[in-house]
Every structure is written in structure tokens, then in C-alpha cells.
Protein backbone atom coordinates (compact mmCIF):
# COMPACT_ATOMS: atom_id res chain seq x y z
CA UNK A 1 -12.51 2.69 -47.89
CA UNK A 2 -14.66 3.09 -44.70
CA UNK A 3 -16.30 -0.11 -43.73
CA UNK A 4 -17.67 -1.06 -39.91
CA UNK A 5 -15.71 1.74 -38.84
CA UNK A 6 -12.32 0.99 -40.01
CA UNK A 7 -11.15 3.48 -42.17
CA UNK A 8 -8.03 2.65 -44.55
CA UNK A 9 -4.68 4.60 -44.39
CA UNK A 10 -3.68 6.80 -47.78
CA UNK A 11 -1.07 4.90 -47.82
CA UNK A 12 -2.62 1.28 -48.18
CA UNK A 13 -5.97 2.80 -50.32
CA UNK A 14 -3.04 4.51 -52.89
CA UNK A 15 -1.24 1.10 -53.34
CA UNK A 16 -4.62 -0.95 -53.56
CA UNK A 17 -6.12 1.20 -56.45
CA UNK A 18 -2.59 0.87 -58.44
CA UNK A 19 -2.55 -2.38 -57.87
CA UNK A 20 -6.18 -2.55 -59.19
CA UNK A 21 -5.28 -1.33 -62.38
CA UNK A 22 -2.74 -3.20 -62.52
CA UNK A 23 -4.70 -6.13 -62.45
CA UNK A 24 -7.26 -5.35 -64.42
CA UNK A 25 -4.87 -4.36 -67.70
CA UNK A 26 -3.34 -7.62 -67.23
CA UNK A 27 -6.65 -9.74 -67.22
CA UNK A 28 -8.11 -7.41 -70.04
CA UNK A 29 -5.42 -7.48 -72.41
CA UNK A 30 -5.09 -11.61 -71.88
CA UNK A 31 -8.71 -12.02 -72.67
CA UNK A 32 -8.82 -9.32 -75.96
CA UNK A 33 -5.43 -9.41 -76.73
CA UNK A 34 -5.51 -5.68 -77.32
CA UNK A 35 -1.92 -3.18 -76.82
CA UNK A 36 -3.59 -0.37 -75.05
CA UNK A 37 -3.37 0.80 -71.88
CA UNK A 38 -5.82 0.48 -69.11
CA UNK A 39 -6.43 3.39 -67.60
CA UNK A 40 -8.73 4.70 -64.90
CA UNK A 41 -11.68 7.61 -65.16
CA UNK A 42 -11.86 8.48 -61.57
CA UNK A 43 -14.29 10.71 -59.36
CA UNK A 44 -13.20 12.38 -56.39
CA UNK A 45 -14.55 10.97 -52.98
CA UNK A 46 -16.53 13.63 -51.45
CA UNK A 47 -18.46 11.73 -48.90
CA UNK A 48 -16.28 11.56 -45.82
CA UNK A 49 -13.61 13.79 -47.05
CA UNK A 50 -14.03 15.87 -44.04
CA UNK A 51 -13.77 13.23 -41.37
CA UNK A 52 -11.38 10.80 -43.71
CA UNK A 53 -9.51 13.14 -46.21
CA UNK A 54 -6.55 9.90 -46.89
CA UNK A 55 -9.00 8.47 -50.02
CA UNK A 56 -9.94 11.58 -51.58
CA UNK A 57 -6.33 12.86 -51.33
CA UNK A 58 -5.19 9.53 -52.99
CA UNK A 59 -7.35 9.79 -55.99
CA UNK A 60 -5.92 13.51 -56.38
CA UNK A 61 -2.28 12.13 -56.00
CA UNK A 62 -3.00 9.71 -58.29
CA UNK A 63 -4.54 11.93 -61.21
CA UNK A 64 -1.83 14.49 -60.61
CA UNK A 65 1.15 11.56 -61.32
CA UNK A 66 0.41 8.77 -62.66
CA UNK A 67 -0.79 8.73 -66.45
CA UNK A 68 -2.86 5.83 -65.91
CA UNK A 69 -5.22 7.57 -63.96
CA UNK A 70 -8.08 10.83 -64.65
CA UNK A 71 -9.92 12.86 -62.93
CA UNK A 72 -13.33 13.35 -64.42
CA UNK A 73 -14.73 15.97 -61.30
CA UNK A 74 -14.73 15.77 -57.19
CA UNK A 75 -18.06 15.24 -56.52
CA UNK A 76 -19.27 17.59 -53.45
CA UNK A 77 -21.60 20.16 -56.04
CA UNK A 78 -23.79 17.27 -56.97
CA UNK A 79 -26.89 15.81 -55.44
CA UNK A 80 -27.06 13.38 -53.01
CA UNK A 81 -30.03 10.99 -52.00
CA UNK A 82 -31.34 11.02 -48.40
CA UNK A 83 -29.20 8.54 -47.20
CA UNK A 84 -26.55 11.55 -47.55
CA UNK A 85 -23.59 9.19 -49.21
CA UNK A 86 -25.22 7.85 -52.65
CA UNK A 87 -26.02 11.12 -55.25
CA UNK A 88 -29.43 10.96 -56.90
CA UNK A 89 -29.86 9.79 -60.01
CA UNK A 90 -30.00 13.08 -61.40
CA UNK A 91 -26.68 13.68 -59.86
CA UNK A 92 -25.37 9.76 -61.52
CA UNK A 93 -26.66 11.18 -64.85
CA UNK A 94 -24.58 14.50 -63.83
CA UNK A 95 -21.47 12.43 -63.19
CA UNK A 96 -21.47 10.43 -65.91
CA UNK A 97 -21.57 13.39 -68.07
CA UNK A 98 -18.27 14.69 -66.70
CA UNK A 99 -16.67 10.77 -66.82
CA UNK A 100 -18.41 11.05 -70.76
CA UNK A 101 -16.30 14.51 -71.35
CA UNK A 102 -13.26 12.99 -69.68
CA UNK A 103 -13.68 10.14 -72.09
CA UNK A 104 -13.49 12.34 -75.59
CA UNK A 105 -10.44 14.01 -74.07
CA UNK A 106 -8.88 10.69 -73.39
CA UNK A 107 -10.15 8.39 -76.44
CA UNK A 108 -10.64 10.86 -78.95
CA UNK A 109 -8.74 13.87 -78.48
CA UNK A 110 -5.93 12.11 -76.99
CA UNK A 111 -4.65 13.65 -74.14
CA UNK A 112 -5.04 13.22 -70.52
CA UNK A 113 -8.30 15.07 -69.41
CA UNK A 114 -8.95 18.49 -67.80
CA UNK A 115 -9.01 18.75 -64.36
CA UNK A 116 -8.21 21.95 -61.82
CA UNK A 117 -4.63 21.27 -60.71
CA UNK A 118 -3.36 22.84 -57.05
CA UNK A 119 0.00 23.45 -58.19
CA UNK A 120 1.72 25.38 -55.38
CA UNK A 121 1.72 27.81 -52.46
CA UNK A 122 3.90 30.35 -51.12
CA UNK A 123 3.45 33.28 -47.98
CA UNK A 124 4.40 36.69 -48.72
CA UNK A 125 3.73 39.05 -45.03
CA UNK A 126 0.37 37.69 -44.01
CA UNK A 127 -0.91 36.41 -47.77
CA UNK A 128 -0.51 33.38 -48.94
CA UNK A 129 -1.01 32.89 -52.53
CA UNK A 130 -1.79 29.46 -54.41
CA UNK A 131 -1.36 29.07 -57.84
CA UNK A 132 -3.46 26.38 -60.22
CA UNK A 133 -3.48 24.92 -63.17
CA UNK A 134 -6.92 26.11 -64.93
CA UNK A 135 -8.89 24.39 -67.87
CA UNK A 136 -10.68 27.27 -68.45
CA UNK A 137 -9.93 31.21 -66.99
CA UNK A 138 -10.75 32.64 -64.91
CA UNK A 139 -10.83 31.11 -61.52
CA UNK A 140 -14.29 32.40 -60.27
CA UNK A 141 -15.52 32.24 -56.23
CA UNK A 142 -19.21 31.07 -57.02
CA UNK A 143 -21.82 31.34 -54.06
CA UNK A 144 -24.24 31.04 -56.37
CA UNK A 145 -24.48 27.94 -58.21
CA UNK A 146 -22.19 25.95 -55.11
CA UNK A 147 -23.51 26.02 -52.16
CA UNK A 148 -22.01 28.37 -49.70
CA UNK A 149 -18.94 27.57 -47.97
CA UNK A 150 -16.89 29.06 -44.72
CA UNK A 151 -14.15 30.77 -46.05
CA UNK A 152 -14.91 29.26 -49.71
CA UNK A 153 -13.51 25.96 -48.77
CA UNK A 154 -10.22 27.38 -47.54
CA UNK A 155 -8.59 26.60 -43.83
CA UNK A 156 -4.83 27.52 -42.76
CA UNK A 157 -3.24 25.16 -39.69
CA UNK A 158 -0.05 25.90 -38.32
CA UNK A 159 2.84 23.65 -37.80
CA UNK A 160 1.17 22.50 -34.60
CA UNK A 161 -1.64 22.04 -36.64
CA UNK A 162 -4.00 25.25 -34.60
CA UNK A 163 -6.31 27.28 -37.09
CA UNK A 164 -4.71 30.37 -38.91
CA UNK A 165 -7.47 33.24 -39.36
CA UNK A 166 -8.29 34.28 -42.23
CA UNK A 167 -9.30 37.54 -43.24
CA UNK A 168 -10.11 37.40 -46.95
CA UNK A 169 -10.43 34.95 -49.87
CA UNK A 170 -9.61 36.70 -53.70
CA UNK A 171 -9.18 34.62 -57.02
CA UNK A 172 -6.88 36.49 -59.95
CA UNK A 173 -6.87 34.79 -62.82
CA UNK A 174 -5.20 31.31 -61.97
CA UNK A 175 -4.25 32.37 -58.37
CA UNK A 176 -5.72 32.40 -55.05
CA UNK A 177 -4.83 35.07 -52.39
CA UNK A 178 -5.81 34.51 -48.90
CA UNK A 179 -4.89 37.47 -46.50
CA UNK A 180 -4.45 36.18 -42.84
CA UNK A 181 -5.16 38.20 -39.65
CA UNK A 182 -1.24 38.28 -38.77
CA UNK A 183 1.91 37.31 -40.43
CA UNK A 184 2.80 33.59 -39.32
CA UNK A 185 5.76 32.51 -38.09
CA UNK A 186 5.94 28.94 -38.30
CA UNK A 187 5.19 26.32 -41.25
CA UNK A 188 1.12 26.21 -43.12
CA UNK A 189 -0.84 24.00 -44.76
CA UNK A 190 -3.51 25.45 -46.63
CA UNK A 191 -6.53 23.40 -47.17
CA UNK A 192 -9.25 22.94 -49.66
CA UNK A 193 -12.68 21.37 -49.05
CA UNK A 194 -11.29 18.97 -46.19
CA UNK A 195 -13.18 21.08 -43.34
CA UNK A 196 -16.37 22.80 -44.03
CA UNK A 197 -19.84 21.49 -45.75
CA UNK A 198 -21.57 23.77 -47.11
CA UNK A 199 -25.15 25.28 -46.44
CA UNK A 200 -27.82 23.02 -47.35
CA UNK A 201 -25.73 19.86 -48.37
CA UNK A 202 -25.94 16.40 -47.20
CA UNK A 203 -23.24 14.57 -47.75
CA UNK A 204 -22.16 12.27 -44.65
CA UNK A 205 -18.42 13.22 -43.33
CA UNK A 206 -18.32 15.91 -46.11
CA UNK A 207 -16.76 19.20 -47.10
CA UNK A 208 -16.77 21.50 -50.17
CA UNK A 209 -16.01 24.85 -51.53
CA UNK A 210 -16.83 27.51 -54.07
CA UNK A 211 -13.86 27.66 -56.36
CA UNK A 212 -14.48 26.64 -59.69
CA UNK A 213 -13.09 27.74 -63.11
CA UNK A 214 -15.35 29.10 -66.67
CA UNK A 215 -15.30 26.46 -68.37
CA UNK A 216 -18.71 26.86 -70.45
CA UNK A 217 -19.92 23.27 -71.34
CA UNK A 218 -23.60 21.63 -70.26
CA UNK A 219 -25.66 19.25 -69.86
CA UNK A 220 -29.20 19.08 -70.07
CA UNK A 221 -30.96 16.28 -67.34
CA UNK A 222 -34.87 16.10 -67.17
CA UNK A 223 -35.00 19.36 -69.29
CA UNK A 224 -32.62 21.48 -67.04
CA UNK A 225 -29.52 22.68 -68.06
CA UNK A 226 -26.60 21.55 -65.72
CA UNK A 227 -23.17 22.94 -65.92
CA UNK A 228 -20.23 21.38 -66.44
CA UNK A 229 -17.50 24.01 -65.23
CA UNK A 230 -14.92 22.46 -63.38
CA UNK A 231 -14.99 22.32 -59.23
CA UNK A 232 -11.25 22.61 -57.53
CA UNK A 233 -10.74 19.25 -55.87
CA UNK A 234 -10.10 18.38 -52.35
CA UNK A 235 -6.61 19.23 -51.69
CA UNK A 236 -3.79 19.94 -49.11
CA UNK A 237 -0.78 21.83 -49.99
């Protein structure tokens, strides 16, 4: 997606992973003859979603409508190596365990897998409330076990794309509130790990947040128990 500085457009990285699997479930099914579809386990680019949001916003688009693609987890609450774009292989191990739950859901469960879904938003005054479709309730603000973020992950822009202050982050159940400094009076976007990294990560062009939901499951790499909760993906609404 990024390579010698050219950076590809959502538009042209969207069409090139459909056609992809496209592709590949025509050459798989004429070499084992099988029926099934061929569908896609993705992760969520974290690496550059701050300075290049178009791929990691594609992959979300992607899970969110079109069945032949999953999202196993975003990626920016994992470990990354010291070249700050490749995780460790504790954080590999960590991945594939989320692409191994996605998996079950898929293969043996059958159903598409759990993911956090950014469903909506609307403005009320000066609060702006998002609602999201939640594996696992309640929606919890962790600044413990992510790393913390400015305003938990959350900006406001204006229709002239300036910052919107904000005064307050709250979860409720399967909602977010944010309260702004003043009541707005022209068109938002609210955003969601596209503009702050948080302290203490290293993760080249990236951004996070601290919204995650209770979902209980774990894993257990080089005798430490590592959570599988699900992270809210980068998003733009």
C-alpha cells in the first residue's frame, strides 16, 4: 500500500483486494475442484493509519459489506519490533490467535466472525453520540491494558475540516457520548484511531485508542496470559 513513497488511493487498494479474492477463488476452486467460497481473514492496518488512513478504512469497508471478507482484530494494541512497522513475534503469535478465533466462527460455527461494528452517529446540543455493534457488553474505555490515548482515540473536524474540542469521552453500554465545548453548527466527522498514537507505542504513521468491548477469551504466549477482548477499529463516520 505504501511503497517508495507512493501511497495508493482507497479507492484503487478497495478494488485491488476484491479483485484478489476474486482471483484467488477462481484458481483455488480450478485446482481442488471444491464449491466453497473463498473468503478473506483480514487484520486491520495499523501502521500508517495516521498518516494514510485510505487502506485501513478499506479493510473496515470491506468487513462491514462484503461477506467474503472478516475482520479478525485492528492491530494497534499489539507489539511491534524496533523497526516500528513489523509486530514481534509475540505479537504474530497474538494475531494469529485472533485470525484462529475468527476461523471457528467462520468454519465451524458458521457465521461471519465478531468484530466491533461503528454503526452510526448523530449530534444532540453539543453531544454527539455513536452507537456500535458489540460482541461482547459493555463497551469499556481501558487506559490500562491499551496504551493511553488523547481523547481515547476520538477527534471531531468540522465541515472545513478544523478540530472540534472536546470536552469529555463516556461509553454506555453500546454507545459512545462525546460532549463538545460548544454546540456546532456546521457538518462532523467523528474519528477513531486515525490521529493520535498512544503513549509508549511504536508503530510508524500510527494511531490508536482505548475503546474496547468484555469479551473474556485468552491466550496464553510464553506463559503470559494475553487477552483477546475486542479493540474498536479505525474508523470515520
Amino acid at each position: 500500500a505504501v511503497s517508495g513513497g507512493l501511497r495508493t488511493p482507497y479507492a484503487d487498494y478497495r478494488a485491488a483486494l476484491v479483485q484478489l479474492q476474486i482471483d484467488a477463488e477462481t484458481d483455488i476452486k480450478a485446482i481442488t475442484g471444491q464449491t466453497d467460497k473463498i473468503r478473506f481473514i483480514t487484520y486491520q492496518m495499523s501502521y500508517a493509519a495516521r498518516t494514510w488512513s485510505d487502506i485501513a478504512l478499506a479493510q473496515l469497508d470491506l468487513a462491514m459489506t462484503d461477506d467474503n471478507f472478516m475482520l479478525s482484530t485492528p492491530m494497534y494494541h499489539l507489539p511491534y519490533a524496533t523497526d516500528n512497522v513489523h509486530l514481534t513475534n509475540v505479537g504474530y503469535k497474538w494475531l494469529g490467535a485472533y485470525i484462529g478465533r475468527a476461523y471457528k466462527q467462520y468454519v465451524i460455527d458458521g457465521r461471519k466472525p465478531d468484530f466491533i461494528k461503528p454503526l452510526n452517529a448523530f449530534i444532540s446540543d453539543n453531544k454527539i453520540t455513536i452507537k456500535f455493534d458489540v460482541p461482547s457488553l459493555p463497551l469499556v474505555l481501558d487506559t490500562t491494558t491499551l496504551a493511553v490515548t488523547t481523547n481515547h482515540g476520538f477527534k471531531v473536524v468540522d465541515s472545513s475540516n478544523a478540530d472540534v474540542a472536546i470536552n469529555s469521552v463516556a461509553v454506555n453500554n453500546d454507545t459512545v457520548v462525546l460532549t463538545l465545548a460548544s454546540t456546532p453548527t456546521t457538518d462532523l466527522t467523528v474519528r477513531y484511531a486515525l490521529d493520535y498514537l498512544g503513549t509508549g507505542l511504536n508503530i510508524t504513521g500510527g494511531a490508536s485508542g482505548n475503546l474496547r468491548d468484555s469479551t473474556t477469551d485468552t491466550v496464553t504466549i510464553a506463559n503470559t496470559n494475553k487477552p483477546l477482548y475486542h479493540i474498536t477499529p479505525h474508523f470515520k463516520l
